[in-house]
PDB file of N, CA and C in Angstrom:
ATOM      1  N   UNK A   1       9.078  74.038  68.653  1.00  0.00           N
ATOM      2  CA  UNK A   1       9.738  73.293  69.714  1.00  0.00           C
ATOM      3  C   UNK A   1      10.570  72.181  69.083  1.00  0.00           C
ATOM      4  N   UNK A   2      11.890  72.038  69.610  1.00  0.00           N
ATOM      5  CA  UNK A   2      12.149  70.867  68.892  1.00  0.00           C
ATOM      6  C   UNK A   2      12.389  69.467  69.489  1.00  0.00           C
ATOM      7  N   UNK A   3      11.562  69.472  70.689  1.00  0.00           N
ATOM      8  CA  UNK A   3      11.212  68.214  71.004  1.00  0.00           C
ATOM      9  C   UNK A   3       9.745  67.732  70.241  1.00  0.00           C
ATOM     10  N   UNK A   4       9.840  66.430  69.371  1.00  0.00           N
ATOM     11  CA  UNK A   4       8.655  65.949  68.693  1.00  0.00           C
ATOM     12  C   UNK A   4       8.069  64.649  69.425  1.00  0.00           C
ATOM     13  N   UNK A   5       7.264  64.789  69.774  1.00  0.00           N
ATOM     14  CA  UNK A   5       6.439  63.479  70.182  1.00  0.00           C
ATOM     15  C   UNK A   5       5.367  62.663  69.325  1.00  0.00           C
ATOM     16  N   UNK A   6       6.306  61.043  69.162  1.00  0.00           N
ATOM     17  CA  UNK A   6       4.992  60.174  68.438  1.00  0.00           C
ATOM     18  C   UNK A   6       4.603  59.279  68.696  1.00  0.00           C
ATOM     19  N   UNK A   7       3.908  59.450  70.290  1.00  0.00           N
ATOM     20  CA  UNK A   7       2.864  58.736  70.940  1.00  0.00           C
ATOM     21  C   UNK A   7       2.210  58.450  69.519  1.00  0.00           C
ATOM     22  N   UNK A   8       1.326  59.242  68.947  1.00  0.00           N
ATOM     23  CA  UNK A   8       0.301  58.845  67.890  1.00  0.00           C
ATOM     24  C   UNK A   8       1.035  57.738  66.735  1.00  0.00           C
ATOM     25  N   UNK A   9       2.039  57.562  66.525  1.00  0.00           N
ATOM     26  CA  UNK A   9       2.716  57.069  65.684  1.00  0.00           C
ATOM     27  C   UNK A   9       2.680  55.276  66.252  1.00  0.00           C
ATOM     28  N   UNK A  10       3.189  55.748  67.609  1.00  0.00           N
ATOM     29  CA  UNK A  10       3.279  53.862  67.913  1.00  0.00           C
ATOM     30  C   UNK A  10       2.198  53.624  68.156  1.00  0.00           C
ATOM     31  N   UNK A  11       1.086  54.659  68.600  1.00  0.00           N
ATOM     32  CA  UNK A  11      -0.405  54.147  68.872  1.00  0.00           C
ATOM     33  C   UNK A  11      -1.008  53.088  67.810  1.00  0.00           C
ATOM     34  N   UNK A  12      -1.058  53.554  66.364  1.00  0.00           N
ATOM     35  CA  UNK A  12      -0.854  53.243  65.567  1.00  0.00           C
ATOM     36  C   UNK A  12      -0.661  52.546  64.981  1.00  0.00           C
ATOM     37  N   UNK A  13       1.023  52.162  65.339  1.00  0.00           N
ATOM     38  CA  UNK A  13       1.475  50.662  64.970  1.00  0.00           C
ATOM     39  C   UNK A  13       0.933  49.606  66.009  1.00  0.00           C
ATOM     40  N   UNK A  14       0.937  49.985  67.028  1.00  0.00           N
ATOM     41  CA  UNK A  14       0.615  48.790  67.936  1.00  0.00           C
ATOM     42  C   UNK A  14      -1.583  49.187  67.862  1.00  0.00           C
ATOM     43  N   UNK A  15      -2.240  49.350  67.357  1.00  0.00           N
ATOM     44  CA  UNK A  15      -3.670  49.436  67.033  1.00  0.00           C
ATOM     45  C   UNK A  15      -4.339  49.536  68.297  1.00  0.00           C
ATOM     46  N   UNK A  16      -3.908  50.645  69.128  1.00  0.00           N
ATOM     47  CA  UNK A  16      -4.245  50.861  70.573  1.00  0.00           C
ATOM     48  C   UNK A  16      -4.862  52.530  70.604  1.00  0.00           C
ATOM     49  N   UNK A  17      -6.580  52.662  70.971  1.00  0.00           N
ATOM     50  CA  UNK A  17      -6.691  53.773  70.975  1.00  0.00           C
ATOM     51  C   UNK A  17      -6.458  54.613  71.931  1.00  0.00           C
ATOM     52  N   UNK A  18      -6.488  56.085  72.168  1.00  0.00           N
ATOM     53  CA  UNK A  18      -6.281  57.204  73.044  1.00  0.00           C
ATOM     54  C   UNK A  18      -6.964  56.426  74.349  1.00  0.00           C
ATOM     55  N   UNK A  19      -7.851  56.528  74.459  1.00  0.00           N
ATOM     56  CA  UNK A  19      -8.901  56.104  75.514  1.00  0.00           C
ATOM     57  C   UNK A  19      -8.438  55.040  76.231  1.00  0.00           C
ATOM     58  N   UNK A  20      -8.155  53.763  75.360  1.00  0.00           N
ATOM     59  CA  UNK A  20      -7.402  52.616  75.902  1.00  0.00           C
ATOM     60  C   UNK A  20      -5.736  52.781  76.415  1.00  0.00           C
ATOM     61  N   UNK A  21      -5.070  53.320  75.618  1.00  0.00           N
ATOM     62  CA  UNK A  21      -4.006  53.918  76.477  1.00  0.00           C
ATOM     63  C   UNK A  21      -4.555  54.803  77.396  1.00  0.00           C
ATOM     64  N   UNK A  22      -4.708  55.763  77.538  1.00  0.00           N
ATOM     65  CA  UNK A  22      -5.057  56.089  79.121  1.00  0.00           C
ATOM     66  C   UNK A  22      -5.769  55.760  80.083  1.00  0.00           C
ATOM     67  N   UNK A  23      -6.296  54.491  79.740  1.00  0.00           N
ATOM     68  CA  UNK A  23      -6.601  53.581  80.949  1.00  0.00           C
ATOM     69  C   UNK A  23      -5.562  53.090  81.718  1.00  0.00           C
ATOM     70  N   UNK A  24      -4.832  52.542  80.375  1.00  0.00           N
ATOM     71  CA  UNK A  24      -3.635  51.060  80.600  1.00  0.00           C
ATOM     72  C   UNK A  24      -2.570  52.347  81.492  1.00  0.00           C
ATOM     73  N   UNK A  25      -2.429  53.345  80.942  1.00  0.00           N
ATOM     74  CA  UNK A  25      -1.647  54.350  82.034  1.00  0.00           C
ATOM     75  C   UNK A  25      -1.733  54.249  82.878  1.00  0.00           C
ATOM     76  N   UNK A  26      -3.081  54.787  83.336  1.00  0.00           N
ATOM     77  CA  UNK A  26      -3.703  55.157  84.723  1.00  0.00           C
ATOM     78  C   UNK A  26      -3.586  57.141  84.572  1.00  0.00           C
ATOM     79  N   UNK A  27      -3.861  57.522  83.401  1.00  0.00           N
ATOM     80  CA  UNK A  27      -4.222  58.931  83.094  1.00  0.00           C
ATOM     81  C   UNK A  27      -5.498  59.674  82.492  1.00  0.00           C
ATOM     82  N   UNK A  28      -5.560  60.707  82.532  1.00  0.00           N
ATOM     83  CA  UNK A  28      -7.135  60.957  81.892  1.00  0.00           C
ATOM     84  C   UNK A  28      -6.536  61.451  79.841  1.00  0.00           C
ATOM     85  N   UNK A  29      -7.758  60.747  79.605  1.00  0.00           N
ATOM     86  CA  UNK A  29      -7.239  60.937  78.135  1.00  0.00           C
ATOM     87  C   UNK A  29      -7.010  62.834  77.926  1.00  0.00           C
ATOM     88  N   UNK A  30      -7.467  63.709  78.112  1.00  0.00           N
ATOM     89  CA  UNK A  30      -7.606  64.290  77.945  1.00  0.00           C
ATOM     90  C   UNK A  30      -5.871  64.774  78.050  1.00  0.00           C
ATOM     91  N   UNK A  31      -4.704  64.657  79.535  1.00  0.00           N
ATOM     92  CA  UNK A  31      -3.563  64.686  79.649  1.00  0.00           C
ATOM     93  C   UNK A  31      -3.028  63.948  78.427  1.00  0.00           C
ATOM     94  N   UNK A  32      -2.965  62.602  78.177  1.00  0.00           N
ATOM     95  CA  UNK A  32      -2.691  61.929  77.168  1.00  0.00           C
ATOM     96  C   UNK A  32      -2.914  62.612  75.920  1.00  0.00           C
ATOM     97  N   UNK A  33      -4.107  62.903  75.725  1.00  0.00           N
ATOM     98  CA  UNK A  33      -3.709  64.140  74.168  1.00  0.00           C
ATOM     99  C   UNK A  33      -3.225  65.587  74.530  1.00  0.00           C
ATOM    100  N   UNK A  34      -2.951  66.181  75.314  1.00  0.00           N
ATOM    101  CA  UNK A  34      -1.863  67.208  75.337  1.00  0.00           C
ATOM    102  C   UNK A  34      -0.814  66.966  75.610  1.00  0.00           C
ATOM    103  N   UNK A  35      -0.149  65.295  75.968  1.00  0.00           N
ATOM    104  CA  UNK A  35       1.255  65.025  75.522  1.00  0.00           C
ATOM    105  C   UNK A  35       1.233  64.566  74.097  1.00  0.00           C
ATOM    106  N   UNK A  36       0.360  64.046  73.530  1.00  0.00           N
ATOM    107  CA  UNK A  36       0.555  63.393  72.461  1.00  0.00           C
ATOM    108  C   UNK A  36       0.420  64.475  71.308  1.00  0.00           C
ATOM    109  N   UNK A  37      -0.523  65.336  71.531  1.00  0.00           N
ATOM    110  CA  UNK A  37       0.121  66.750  70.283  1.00  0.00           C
ATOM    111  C   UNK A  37       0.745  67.711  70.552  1.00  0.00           C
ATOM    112  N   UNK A  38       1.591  67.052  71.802  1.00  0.00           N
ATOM    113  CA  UNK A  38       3.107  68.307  71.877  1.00  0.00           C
ATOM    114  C   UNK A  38       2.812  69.043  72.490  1.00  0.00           C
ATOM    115  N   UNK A  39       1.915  69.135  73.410  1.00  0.00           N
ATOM    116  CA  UNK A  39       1.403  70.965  74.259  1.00  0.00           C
ATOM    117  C   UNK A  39       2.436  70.804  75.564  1.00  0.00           C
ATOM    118  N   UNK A  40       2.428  69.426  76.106  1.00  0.00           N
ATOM    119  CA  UNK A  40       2.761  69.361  77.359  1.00  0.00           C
ATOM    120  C   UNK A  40       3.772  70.098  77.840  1.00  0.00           C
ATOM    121  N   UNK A  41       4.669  70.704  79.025  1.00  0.00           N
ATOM    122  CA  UNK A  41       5.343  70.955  79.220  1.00  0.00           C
ATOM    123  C   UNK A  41       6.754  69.589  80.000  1.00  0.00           C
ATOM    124  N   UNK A  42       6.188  68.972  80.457  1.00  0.00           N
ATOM    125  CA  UNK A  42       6.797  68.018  81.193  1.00  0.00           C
ATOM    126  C   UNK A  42       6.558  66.676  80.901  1.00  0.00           C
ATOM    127  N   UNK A  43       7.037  65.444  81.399  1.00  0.00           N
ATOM    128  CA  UNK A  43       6.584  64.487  81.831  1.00  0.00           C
ATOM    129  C   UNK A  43       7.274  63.532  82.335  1.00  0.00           C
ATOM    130  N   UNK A  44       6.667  62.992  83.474  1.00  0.00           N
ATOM    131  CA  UNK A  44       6.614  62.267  84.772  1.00  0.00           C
ATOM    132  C   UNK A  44       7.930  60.843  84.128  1.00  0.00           C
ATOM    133  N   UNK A  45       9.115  60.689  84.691  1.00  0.00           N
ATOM    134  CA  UNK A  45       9.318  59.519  83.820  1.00  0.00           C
ATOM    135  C   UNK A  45       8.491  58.272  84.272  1.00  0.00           C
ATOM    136  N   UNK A  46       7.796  58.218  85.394  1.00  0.00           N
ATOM    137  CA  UNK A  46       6.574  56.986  85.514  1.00  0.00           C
ATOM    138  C   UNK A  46       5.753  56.981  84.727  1.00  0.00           C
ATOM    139  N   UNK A  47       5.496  58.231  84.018  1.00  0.00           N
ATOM    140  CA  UNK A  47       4.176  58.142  82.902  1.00  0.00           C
ATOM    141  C   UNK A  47       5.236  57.272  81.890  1.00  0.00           C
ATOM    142  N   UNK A  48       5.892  57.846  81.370  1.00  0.00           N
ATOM    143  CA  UNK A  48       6.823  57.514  80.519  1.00  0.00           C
ATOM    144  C   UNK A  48       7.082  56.223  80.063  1.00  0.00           C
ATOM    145  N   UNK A  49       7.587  55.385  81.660  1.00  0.00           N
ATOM    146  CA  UNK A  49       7.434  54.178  81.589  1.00  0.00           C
ATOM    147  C   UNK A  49       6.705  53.740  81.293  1.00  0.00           C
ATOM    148  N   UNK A  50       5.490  53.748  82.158  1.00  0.00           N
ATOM    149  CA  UNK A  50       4.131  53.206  81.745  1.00  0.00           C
ATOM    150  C   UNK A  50       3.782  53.205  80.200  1.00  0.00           C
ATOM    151  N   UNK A  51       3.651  54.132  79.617  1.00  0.00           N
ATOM    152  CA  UNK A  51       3.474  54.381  78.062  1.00  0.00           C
ATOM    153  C   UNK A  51       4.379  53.460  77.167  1.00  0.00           C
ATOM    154  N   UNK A  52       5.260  53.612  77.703  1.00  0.00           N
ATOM    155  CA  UNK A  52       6.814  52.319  76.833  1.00  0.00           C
ATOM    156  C   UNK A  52       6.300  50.957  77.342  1.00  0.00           C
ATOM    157  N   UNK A  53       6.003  50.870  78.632  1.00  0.00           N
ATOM    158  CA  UNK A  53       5.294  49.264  78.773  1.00  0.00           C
ATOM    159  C   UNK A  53       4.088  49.287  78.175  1.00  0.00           C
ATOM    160  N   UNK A  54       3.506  49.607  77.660  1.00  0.00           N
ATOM    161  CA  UNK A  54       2.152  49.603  77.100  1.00  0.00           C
ATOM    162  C   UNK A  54       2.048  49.665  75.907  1.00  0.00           C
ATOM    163  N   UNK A  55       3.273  50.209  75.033  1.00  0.00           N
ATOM    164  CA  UNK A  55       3.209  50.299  73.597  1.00  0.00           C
ATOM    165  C   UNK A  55       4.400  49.564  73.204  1.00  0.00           C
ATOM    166  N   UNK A  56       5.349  48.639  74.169  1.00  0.00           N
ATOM    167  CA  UNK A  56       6.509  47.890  73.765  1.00  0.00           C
ATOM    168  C   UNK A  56       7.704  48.252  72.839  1.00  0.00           C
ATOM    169  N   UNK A  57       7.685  49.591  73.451  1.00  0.00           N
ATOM    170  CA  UNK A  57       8.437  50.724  73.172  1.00  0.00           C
ATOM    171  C   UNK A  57       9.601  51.410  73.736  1.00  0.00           C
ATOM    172  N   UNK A  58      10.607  51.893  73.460  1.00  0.00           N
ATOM    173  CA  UNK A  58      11.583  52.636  74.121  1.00  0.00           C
ATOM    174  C   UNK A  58      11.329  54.653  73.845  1.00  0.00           C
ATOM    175  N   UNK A  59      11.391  54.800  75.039  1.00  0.00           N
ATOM    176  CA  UNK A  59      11.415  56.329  74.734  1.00  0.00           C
ATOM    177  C   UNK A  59      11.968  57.122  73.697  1.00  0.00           C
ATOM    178  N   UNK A  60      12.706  56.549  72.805  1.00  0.00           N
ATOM    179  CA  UNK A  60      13.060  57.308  71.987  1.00  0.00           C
ATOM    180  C   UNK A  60      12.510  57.100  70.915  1.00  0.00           C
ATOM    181  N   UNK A  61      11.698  56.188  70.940  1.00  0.00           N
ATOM    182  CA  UNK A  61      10.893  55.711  70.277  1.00  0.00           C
ATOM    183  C   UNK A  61       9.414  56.833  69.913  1.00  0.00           C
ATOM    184  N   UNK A  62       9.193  57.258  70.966  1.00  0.00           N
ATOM    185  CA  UNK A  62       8.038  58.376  71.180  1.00  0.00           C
ATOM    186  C   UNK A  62       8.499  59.664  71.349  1.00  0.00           C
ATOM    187  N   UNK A  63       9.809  60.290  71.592  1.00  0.00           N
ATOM    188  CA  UNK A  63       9.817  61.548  71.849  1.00  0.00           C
ATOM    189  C   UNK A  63      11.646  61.785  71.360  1.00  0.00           C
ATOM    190  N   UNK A  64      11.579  62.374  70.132  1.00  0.00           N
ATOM    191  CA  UNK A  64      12.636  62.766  69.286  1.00  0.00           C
ATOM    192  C   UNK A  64      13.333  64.395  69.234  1.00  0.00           C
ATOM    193  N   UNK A  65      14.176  64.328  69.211  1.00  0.00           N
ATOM    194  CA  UNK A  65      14.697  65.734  69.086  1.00  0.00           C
ATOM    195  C   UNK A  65      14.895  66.003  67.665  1.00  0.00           C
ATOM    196  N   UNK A  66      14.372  66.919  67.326  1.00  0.00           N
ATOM    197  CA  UNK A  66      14.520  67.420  65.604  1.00  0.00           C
ATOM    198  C   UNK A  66      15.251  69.171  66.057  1.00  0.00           C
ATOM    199  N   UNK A  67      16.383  69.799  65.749  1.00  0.00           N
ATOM    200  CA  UNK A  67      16.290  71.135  65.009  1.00  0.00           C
ATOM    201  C   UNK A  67      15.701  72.046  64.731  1.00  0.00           C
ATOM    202  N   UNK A  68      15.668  73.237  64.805  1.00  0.00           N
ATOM    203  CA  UNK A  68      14.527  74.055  64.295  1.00  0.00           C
ATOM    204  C   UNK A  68      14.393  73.718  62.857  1.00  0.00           C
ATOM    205  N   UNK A  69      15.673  73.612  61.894  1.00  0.00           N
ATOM    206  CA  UNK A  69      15.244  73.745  60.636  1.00  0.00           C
ATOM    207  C   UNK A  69      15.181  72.472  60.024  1.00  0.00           C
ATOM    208  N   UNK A  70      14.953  71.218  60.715  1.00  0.00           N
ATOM    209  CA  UNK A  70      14.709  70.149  60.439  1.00  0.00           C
ATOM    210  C   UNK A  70      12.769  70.256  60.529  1.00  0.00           C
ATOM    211  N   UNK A  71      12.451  71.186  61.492  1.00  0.00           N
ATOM    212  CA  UNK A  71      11.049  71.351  62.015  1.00  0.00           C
ATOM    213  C   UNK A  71      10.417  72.200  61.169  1.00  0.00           C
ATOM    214  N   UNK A  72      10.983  72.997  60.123  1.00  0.00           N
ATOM    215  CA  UNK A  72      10.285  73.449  59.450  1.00  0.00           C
ATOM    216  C   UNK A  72      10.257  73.328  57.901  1.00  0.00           C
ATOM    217  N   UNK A  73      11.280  72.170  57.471  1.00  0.00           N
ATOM    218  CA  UNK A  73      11.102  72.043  56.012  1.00  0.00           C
ATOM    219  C   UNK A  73       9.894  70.918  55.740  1.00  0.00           C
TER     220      UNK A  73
END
């Protein structure tokens, strides 16, 4: 796929776990890790927001477009 998501990345920088972000959402962690390792198909731009207010972040910040052959070297 070459949409990449790095929720886990700003999680990270900002020292905020899974669990605690999907509180501060208002989601079940369990949704939160199938956006965060890429399964998801969609997402809500209210989640979106929420996640960027919570990690003091801009969306592009968390969800990048790479290439196929950028995705596989």
């Amino acid at each position: 796929m070459a949409i990449v998501i790095n929720i886990d990345v700003m999680m990270a920088k900002r020292k905020i776990s899974l669990g605690t972000l999907a509180e501060r959402v208002q989601i079940t962690p369990a949704n939160l890790s199938i956006l965060k390792n890429g399964k998801a198909k969609a997402i809500r731009f209210s989640t979106l927001e929420a996640i960027c207010r919570e990690l003091d972040c801009q969306p592009g910040d968390i969800i990048e477009y790479r290439n196929d052959e950028e995705i596989e070297e």
